[in-house]
Protein backbone atom coordinates (compact mmCIF):
# COMPACT_ATOMS: atom_id res chain seq x y z
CA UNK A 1 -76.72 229.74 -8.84
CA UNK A 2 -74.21 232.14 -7.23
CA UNK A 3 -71.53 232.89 -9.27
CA UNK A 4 -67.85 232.36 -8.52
CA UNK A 5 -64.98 235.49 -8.45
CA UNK A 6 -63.14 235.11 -11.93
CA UNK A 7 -62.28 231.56 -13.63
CA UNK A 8 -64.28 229.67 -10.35
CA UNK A 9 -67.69 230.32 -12.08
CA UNK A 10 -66.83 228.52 -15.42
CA UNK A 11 -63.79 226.18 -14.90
CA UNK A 12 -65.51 223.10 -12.95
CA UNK A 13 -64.28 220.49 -14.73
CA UNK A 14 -66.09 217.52 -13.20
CA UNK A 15 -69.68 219.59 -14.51
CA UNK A 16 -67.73 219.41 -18.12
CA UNK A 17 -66.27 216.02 -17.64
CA UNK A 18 -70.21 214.94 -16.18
CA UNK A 19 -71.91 216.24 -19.58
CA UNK A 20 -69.47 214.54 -21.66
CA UNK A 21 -69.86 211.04 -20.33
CA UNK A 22 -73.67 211.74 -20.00
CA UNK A 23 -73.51 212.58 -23.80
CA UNK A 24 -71.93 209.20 -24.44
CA UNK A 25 -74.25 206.87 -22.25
CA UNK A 26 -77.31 208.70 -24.06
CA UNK A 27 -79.10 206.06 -26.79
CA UNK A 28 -78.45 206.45 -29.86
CA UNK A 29 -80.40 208.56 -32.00
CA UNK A 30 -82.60 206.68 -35.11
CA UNK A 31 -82.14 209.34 -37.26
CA UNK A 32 -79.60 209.11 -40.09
CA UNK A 33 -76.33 211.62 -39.60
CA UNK A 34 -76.42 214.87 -42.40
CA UNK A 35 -72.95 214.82 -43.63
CA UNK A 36 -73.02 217.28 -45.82
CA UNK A 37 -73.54 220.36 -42.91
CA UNK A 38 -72.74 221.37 -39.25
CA UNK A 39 -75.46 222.14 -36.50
CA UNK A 40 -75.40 225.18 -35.05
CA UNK A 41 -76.45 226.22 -31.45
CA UNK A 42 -76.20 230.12 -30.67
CA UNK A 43 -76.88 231.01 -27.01
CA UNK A 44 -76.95 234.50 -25.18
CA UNK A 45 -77.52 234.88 -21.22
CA UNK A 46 -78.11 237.70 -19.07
CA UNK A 47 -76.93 236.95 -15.42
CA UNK A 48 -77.89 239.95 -12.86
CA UNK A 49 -78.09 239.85 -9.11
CA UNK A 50 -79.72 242.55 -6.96
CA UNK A 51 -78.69 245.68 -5.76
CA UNK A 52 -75.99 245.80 -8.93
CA UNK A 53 -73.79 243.46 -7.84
CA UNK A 54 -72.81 240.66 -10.40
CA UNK A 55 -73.97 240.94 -13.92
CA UNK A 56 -72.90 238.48 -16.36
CA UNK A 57 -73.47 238.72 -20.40
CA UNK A 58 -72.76 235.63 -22.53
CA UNK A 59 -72.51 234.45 -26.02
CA UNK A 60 -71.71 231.10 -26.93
CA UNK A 61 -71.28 229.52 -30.44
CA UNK A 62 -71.44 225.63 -30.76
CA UNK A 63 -70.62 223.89 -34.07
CA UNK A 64 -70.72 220.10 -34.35
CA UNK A 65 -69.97 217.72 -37.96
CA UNK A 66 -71.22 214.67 -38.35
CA UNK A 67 -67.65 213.67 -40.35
CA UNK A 68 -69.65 209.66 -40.84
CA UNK A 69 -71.88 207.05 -39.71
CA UNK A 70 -69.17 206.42 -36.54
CA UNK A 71 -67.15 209.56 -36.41
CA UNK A 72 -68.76 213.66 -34.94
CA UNK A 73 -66.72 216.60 -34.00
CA UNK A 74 -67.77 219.66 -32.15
CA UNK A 75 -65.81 222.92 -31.80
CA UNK A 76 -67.60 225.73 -29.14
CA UNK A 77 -66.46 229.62 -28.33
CA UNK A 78 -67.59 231.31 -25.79
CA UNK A 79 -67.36 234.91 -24.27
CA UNK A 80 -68.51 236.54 -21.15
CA UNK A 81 -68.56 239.73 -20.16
CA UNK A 82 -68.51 240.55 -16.08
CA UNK A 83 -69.04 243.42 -14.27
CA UNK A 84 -70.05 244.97 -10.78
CA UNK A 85 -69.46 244.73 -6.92
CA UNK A 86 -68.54 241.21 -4.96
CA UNK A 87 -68.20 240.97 -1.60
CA UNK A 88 -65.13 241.01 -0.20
CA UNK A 89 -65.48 239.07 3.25
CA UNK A 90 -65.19 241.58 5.64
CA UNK A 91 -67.90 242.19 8.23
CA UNK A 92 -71.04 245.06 8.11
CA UNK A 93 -69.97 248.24 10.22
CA UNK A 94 -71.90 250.61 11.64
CA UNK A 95 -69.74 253.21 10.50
CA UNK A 96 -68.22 253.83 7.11
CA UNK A 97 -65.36 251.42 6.28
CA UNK A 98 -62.69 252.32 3.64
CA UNK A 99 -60.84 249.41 1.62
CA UNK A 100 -57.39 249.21 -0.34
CA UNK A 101 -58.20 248.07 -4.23
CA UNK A 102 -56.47 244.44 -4.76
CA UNK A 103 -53.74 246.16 -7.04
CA UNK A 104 -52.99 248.22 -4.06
CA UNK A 105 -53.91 251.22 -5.98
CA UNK A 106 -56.64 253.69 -4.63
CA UNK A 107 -59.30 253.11 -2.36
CA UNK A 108 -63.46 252.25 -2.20
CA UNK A 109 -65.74 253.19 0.75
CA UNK A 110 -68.59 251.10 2.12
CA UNK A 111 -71.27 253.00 3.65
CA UNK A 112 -72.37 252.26 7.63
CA UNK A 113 -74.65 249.30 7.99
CA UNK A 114 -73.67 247.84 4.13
CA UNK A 115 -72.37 244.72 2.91
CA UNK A 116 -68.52 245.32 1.91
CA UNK A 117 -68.37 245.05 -1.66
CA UNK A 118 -65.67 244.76 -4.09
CA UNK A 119 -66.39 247.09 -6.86
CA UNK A 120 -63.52 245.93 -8.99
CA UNK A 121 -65.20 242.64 -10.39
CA UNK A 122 -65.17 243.29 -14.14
CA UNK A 123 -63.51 240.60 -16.45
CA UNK A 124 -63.84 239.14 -20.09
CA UNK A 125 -63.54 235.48 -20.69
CA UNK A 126 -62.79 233.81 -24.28
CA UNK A 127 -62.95 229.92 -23.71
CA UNK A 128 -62.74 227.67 -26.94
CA UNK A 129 -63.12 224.10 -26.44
CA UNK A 130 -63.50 221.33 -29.03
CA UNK A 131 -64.54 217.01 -28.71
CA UNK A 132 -64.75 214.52 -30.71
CA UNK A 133 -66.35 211.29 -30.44
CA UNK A 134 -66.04 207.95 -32.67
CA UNK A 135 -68.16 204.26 -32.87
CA UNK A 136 -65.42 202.60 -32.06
CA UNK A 137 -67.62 199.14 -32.82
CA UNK A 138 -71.25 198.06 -32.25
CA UNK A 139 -70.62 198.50 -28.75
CA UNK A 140 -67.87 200.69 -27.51
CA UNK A 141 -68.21 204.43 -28.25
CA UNK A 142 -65.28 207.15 -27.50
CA UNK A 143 -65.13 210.97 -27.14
CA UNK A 144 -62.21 213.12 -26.30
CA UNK A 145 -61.26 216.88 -25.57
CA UNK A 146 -59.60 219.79 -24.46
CA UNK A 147 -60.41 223.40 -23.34
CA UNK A 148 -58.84 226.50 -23.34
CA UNK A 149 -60.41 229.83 -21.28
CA UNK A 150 -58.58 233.09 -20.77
CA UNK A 151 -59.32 235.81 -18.45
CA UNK A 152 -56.79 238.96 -17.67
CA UNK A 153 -55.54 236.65 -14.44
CA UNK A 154 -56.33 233.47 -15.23
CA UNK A 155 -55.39 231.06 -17.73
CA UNK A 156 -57.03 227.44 -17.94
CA UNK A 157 -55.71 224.34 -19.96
CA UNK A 158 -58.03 221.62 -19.84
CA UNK A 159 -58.27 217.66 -21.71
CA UNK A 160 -60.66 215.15 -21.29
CA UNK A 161 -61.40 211.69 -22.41
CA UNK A 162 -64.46 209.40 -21.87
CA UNK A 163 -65.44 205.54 -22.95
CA UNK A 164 -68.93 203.94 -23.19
CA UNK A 165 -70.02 200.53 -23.40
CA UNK A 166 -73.23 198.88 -24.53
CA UNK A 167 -74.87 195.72 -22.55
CA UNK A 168 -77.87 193.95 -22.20
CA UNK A 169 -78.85 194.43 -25.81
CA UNK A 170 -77.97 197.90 -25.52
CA UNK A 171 -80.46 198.51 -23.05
CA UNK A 172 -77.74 199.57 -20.10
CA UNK A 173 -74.70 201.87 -21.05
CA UNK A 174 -71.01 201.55 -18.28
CA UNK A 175 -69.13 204.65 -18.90
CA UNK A 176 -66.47 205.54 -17.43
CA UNK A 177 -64.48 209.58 -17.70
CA UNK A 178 -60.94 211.17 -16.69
CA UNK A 179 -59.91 215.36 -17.35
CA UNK A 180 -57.10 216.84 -15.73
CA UNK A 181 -56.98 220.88 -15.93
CA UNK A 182 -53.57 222.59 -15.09
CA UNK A 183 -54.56 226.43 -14.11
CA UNK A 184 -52.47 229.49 -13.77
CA UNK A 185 -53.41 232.52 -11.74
CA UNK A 186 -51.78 235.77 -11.64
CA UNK A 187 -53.78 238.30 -9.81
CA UNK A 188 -53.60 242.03 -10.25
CA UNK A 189 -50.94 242.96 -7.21
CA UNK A 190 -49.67 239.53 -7.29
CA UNK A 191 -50.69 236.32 -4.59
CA UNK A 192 -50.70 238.33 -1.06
CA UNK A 193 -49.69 236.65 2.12
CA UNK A 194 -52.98 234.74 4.10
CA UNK A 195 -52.89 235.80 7.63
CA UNK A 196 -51.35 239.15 7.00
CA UNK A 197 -52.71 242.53 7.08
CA UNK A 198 -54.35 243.96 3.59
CA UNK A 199 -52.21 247.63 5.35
CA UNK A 200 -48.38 245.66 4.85
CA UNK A 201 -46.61 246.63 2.38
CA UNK A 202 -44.93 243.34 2.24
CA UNK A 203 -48.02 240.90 2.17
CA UNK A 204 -47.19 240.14 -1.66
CA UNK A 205 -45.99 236.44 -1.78
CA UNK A 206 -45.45 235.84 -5.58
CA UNK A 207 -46.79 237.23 -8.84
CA UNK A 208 -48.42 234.00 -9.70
CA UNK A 209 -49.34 230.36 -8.50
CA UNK A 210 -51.11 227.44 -10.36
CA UNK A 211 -53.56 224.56 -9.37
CA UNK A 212 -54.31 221.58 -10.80
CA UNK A 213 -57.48 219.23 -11.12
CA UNK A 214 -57.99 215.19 -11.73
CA UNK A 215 -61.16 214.21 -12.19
CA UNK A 216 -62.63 210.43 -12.52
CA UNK A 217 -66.11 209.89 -13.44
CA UNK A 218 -67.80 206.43 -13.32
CA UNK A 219 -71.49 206.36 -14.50
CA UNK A 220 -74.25 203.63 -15.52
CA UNK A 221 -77.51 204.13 -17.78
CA UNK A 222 -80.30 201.67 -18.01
CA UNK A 223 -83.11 201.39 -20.37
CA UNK A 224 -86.14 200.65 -17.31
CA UNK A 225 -89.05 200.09 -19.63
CA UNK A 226 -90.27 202.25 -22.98
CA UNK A 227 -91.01 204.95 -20.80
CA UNK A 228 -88.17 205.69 -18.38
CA UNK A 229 -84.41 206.09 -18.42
CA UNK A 230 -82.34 206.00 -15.42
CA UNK A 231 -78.99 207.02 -15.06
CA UNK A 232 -76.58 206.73 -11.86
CA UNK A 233 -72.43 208.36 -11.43
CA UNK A 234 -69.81 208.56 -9.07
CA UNK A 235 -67.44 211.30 -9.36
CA UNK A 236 -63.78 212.22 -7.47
CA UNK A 237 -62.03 214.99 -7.84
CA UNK A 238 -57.95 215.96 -6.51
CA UNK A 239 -57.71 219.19 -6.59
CA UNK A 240 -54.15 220.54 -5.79
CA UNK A 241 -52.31 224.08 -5.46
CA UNK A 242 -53.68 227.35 -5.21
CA UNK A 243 -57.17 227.34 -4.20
CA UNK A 244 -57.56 230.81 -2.32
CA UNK A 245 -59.16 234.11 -3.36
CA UNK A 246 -56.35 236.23 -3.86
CA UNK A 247 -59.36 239.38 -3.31
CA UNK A 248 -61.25 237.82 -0.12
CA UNK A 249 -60.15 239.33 3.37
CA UNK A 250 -61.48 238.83 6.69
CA UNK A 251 -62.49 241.30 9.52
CA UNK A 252 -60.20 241.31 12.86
CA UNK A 253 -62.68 242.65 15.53
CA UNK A 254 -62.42 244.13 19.16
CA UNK A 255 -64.72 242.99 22.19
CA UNK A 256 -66.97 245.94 20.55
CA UNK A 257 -67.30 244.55 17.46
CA UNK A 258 -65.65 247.36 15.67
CA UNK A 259 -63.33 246.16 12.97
CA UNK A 260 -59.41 247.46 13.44
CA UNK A 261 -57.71 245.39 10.73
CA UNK A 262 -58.24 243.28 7.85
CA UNK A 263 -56.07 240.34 6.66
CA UNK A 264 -56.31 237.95 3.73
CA UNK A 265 -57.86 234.67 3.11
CA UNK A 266 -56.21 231.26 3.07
CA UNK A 267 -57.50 228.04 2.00
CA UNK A 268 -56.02 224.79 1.61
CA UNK A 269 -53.97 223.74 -1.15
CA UNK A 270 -55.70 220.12 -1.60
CA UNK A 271 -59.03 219.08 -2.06
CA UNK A 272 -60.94 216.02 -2.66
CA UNK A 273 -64.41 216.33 -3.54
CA UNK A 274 -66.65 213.29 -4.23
CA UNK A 275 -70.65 213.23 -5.24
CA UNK A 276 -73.28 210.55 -6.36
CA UNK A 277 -75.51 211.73 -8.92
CA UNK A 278 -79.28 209.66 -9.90
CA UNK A 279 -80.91 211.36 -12.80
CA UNK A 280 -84.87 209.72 -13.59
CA UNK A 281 -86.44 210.63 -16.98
CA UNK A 282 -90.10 209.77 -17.80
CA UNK A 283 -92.05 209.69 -20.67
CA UNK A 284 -95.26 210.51 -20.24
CA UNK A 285 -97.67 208.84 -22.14
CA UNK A 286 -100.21 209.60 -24.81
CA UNK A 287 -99.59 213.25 -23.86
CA UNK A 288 -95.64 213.16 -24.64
CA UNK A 289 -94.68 214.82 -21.33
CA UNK A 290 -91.24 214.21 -20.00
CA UNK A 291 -90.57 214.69 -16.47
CA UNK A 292 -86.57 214.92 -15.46
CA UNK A 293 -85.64 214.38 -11.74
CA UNK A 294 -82.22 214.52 -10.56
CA UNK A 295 -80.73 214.48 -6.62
CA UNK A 296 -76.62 214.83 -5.95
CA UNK A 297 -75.16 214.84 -2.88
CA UNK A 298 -71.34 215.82 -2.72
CA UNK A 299 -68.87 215.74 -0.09
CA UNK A 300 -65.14 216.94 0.13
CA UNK A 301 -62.43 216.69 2.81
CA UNK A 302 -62.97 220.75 3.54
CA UNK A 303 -66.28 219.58 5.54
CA UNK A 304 -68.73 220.79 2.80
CA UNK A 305 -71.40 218.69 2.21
CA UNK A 306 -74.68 219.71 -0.24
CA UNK A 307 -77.87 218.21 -1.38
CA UNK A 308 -79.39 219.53 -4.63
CA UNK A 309 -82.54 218.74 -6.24
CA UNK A 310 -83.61 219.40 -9.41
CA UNK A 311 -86.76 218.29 -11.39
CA UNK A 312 -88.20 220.00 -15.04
CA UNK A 313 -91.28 218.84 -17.00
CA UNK A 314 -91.50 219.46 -20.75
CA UNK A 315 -94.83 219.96 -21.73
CA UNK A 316 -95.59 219.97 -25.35
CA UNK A 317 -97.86 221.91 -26.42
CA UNK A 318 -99.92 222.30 -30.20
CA UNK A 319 -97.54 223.42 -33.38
CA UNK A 320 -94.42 222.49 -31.72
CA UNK A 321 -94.52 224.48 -28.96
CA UNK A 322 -93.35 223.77 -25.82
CA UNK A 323 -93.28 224.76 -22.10
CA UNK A 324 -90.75 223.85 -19.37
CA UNK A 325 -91.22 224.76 -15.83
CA UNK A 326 -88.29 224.28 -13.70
CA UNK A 327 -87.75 224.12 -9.89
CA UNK A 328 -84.24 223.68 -8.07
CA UNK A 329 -83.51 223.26 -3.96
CA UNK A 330 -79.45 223.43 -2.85
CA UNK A 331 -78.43 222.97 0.44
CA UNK A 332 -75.20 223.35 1.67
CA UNK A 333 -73.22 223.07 4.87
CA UNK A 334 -70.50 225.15 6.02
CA UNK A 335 -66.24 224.38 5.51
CA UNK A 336 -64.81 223.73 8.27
CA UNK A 337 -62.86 226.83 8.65
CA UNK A 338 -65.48 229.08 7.92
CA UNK A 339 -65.51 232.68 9.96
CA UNK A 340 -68.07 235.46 9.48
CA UNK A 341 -64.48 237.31 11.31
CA UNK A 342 -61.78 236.61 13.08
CA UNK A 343 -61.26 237.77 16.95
CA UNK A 344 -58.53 240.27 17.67
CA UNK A 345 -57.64 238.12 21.05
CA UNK A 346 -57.28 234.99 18.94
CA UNK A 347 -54.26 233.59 16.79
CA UNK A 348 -54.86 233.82 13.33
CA UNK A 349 -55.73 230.35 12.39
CA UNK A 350 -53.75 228.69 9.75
CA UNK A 351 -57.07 228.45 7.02
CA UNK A 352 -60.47 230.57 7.32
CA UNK A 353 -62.61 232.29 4.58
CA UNK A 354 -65.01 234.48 5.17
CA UNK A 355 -66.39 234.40 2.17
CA UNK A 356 -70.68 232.91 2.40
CA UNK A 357 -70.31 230.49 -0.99
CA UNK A 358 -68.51 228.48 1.60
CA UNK A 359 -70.80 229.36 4.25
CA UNK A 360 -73.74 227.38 5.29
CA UNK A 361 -76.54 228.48 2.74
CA UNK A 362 -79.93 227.16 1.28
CA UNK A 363 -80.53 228.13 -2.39
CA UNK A 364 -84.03 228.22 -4.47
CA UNK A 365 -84.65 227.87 -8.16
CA UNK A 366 -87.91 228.26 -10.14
CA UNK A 367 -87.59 229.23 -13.71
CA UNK A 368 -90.07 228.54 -16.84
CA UNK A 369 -88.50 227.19 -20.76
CA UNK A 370 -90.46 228.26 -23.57
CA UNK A 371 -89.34 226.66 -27.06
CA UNK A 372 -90.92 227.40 -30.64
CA UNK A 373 -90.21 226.53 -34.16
CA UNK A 374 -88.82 228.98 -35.99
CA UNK A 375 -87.93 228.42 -40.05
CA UNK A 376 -88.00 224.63 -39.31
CA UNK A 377 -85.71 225.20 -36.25
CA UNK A 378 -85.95 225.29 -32.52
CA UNK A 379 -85.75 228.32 -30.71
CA UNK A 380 -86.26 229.02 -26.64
CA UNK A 381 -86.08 231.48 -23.92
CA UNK A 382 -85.63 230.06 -20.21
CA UNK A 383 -86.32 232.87 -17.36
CA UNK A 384 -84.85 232.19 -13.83
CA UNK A 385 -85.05 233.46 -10.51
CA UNK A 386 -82.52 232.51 -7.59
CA UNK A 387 -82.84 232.96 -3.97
CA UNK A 388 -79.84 232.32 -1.85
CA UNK A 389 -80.66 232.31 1.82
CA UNK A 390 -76.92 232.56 3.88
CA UNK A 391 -77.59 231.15 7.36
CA UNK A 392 -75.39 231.29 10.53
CA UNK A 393 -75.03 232.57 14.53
CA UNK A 394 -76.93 235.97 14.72
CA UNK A 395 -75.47 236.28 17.92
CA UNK A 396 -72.20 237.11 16.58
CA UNK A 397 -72.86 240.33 15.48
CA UNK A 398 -71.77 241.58 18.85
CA UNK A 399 -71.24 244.93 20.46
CA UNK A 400 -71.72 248.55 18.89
CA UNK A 401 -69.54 248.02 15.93
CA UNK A 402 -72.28 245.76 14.50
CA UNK A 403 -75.61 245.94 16.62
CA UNK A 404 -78.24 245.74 14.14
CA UNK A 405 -76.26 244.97 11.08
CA UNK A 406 -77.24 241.73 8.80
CA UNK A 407 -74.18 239.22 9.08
CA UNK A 408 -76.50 236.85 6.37
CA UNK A 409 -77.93 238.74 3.66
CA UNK A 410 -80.31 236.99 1.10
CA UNK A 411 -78.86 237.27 -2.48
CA UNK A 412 -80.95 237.17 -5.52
CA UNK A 413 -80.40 237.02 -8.83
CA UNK A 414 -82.13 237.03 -12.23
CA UNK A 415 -81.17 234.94 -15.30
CA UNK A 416 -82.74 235.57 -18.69
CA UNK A 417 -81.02 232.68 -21.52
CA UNK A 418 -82.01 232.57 -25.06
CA UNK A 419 -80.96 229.38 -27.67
CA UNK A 420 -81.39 228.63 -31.52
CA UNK A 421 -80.61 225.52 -32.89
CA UNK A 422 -80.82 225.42 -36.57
């Protein structure tokens, strides 16, 4: 999991909109509701990638009511803490290169041979979201929501609304989802000018811009046998408005390779992304074992497309106890206006990005879940390690200015997440 620059990382609304509907085509539990208290999930996560780049602390607070038999409500907060260096899309040097701040005040210096890194990523997020979800009859089931997240640039408004039904005596669930999320950015410095050099003193467009996002989900669940439960979606997504990183630039390079300008990013304002999802649970039986496969493959108008696989098996052990190893593959190919740089004898081309999380990259996942009772209660610690492997032409690191650099750096990262439930 890379993480994105500011609101990116936590406002996908399809993931929110996904878990949502998932949560309504899930059977229904045979326990009897508590009315008379609210469960309470408490979660803290440490997010750290090498070499002191991103580091991410989290807490998040989750309250839900069973109000009756037909009727829940859930109310979450959350708060997250970032800090460290991002890089900022221009190229490796071998010689020292010296970068204007996004506000335009003051200055950072890469050292020869280093990635160019942003040390101004530091934010706080407060997001508070709430659902609810009501029996509507034997058969129909509804849940509704909205979302609000706050950064010091970015403000996101969120609703959602999803709608089950039960067939084939309730052994397969049709569900169908819709959010919309209407997002205002205001970067420090204001929105600068793509295609125009980070040195103008005029490359300031506006103070602020917004985007918006319509999402439609469409998802079955069947009931295979005792043992396994199969689930299968289609999502779309219309994303429209300001999609660029106000703090990505790109490197303008001589026949050398030596970098003599640097101008900002510029992205399309629409988007349409589209994935299937197929999710496999199994029980295994006498030991209890549940093995959970999933595959997605997503594809957008931009000329990304990815492949992720995912697969965990819960192992229960004596007491209680459990163990839960997990194991992740993402692979990813490149947008279509993609640039490690930009040539100094070329036009500037109306959209590139230099920045690798729209590169072509290959990403690894292995992680182990451990979960204990504590008090009556369930408590667990998940620790994760990520390997993202950026891929491209070695051969463009041409001339002196970058013989020997490393266009492609591996990233790693390090996630340590703890949960009560009680």
């Amino acid at each position: 999991m890379q993480l994105k620059r500011k609101s990116k990382t936590f406002t996908n609304i399809s993931m929110t909109l996904a878990a949502a509907t998932c949560a309504l085509a899930a059977p229904a539990t045979a326990q009897p509701p508590d009315l008379d208290s609210w469960d309470v999930d408490v979660g803290l996560l440490i997010y750290a990638e090498s070499d002191n780049q991103v580091q991410v602390y989290e807490g998040a607070l989750s309250l839900t009511k069973q109000i009756d038999d037909e009727r829940s409500i859930n109310v979450k907060g959350v708060i997250d803490v970032l800090t460290g260096a991002s890089p900022n899309g221009a190229v490796p040097q071998n010689r020292a290169q010296t970068f204007t701040r996004p506000s335009g005040n003051g200055t950072y210096t890469t050292a020869a041979g280093e990635t160019p890194l942003d040390d101004t990523f530091h934010d706080t997020r407060v997001a508070l979201s709430t659902q609810y979800q009501q029996q509507l009859s034997r058969f129909w089931l509804y849940s509704g929501g909205a979302n609000v997240s706050k950064e010091y640039d970015y403000l996101s408004l969120s609703i959602n609304s999803a709608l089950a039904r039960d067939f084939n005596n309730r052994n397969t669930t049709a569900s169908v989802g819709f959010a919309y999320a209407y997002d205002t950015i205001e970067p420090e410095g204001g929105i600068p000018d793509p295609g125009v050099s980070v040195d103008d003193a005029n490359n300031r467009l506006t103070d602020s811009d917004t985007k918006q996002t319509l999402d439609l989900l469409l998802g079955v669940t069947q009931v295979i046998d005792r043992q396994t439960l199969m689930q299968l979606n289609y999502s779309i997504s219309d994303v429209s408005g300001y999609q660029t990183d106000p703090f990505k630039i790109l490197s303008v390079v001589d026949s050398n390779g030596w970098a003599n300008d640097y101008v900002y990013e510029n992205r399309p304002d629409q988007r349409t992304k589209q994935s299937l999802f197929w999710r496999t649970k199994y029980n295994i039986q006498p030991s209890g074992q549940v093995l959970d496969v999933s595959y997605r493959y997503f594809w957008d108008d931009w000329g990304i497309t990815s492949h992720t696989i995912d697969s965990k098996w819960r192992v229960q052990l004596s007491n209680q106890h459990f163990i839960e190893p997990h194991l992740r593959y993402y692979s990813q190919q490149a947008a279509d206006f993609y640039r490690v740089y930009l040539d100094e004898n070329q036009p500037i081309p109306e959209y590139m990005t230099a920045d690798y999380r729209l590169g072509e990259l290959h990403t690894y996942t292995i992680g182990l879940k451990y979960g204990l009772p504590i008090a009556g209660n369930e408590f667990s610690v998940r620790l994760e390690y990520y390997l993202t492997q950026v891929t491209g032409d070695d051969s463009l690191a041409k001339g002196a200015g970058m013989a020997g650099v490393d266009l492609y750096p591996d990233k790693s990262a390090v996630m340590l997440q703890s949960f009560y439930r009680f």
